[in-house]
Protein backbone atom coordinates (compact mmCIF):
# COMPACT_ATOMS: atom_id res chain seq x y z
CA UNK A 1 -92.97 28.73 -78.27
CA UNK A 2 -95.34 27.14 -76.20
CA UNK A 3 -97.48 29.38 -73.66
CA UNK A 4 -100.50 29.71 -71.34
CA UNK A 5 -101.93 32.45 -69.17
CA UNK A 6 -104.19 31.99 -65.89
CA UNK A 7 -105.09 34.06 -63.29
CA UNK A 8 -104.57 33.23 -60.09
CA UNK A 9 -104.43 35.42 -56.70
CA UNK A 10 -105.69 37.81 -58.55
CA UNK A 11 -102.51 38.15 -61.12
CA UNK A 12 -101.87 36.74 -64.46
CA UNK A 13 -99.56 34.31 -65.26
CA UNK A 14 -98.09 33.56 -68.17
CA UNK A 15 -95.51 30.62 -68.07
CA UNK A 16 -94.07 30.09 -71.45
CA UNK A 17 -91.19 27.21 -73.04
CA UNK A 18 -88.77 28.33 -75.68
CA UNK A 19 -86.19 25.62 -76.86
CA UNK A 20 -85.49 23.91 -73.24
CA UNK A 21 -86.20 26.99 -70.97
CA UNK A 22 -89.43 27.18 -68.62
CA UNK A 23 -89.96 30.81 -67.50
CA UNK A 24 -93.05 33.06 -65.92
CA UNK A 25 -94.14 36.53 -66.33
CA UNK A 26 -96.70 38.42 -63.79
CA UNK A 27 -98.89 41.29 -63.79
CA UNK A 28 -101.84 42.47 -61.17
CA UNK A 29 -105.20 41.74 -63.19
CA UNK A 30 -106.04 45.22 -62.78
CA UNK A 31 -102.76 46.77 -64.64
CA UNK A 32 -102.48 43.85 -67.59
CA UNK A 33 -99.38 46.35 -68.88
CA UNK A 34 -96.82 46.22 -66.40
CA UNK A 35 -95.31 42.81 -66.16
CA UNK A 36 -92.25 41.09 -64.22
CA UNK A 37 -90.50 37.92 -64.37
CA UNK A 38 -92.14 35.17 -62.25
CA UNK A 39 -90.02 33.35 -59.61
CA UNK A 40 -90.25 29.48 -61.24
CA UNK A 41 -88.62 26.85 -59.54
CA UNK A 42 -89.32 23.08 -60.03
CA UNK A 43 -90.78 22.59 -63.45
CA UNK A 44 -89.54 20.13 -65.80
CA UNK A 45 -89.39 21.45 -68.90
CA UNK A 46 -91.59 18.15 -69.99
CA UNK A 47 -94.93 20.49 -68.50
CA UNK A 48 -97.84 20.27 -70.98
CA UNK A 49 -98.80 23.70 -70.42
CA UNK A 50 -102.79 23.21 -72.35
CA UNK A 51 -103.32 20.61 -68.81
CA UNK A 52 -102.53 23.64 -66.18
CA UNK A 53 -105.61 24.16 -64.14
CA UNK A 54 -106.03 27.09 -61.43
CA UNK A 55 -108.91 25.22 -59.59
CA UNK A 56 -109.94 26.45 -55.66
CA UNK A 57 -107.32 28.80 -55.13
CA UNK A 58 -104.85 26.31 -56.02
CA UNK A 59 -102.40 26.50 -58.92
CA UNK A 60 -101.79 23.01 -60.25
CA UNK A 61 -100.01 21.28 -63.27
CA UNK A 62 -102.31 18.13 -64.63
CA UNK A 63 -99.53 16.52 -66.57
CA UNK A 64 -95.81 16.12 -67.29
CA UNK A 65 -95.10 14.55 -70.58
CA UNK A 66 -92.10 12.53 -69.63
CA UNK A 67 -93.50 10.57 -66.68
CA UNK A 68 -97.25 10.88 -67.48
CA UNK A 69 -98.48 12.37 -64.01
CA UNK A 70 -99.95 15.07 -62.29
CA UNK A 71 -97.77 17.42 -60.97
C-alpha cells in the first residue's frame, strides 16, 4: 500500500492506494486518535503520493504518473 500524511488546515491527512482504490482519512492535529474517512473526489489513481506538497495554505499534487504533470 502506498501512503502519505500532511497536515493541512490544521488536520492530518492521510491519503493512501491499495490495489486501484485512492481513499483519505482525517483527524484534528490536536486529537491524532480519532479519525474519519476523507471526502476524495478527482484523483487518478496514477497520483505519486512521495510528490504531494501542502505549500501556502494550499494542498497540491506535484505529479500524476500517467500523464507526467502537476495536478
Amino acid at each position: 500500500m502506498s501512503k502519505k500524511t500532511v497536515v493541512f488546515n490544521n488536520r492530518f491527512i492521510t491519503y493512501y492506494k491499495s490495489g486501484t482504490e485512492i481513499d483519505a482519512m482525517t483527524s484534528v492535529v490536536a486529537d491524532g486518535v480519532n479519525w474519519s474517512k476523507a471526502n476524495l473526489t478527482g484523483l487518478p489513481n496514477s497520483v505519486r503520493f512521495s510528490s504531494l506538497v501542502v505549500s501556502g495554505g494550499d494542498l497540491a499534487f506535484v505529479l500524476d504518473e500517467a500523464t507526467k504533470k502537476s495536478l
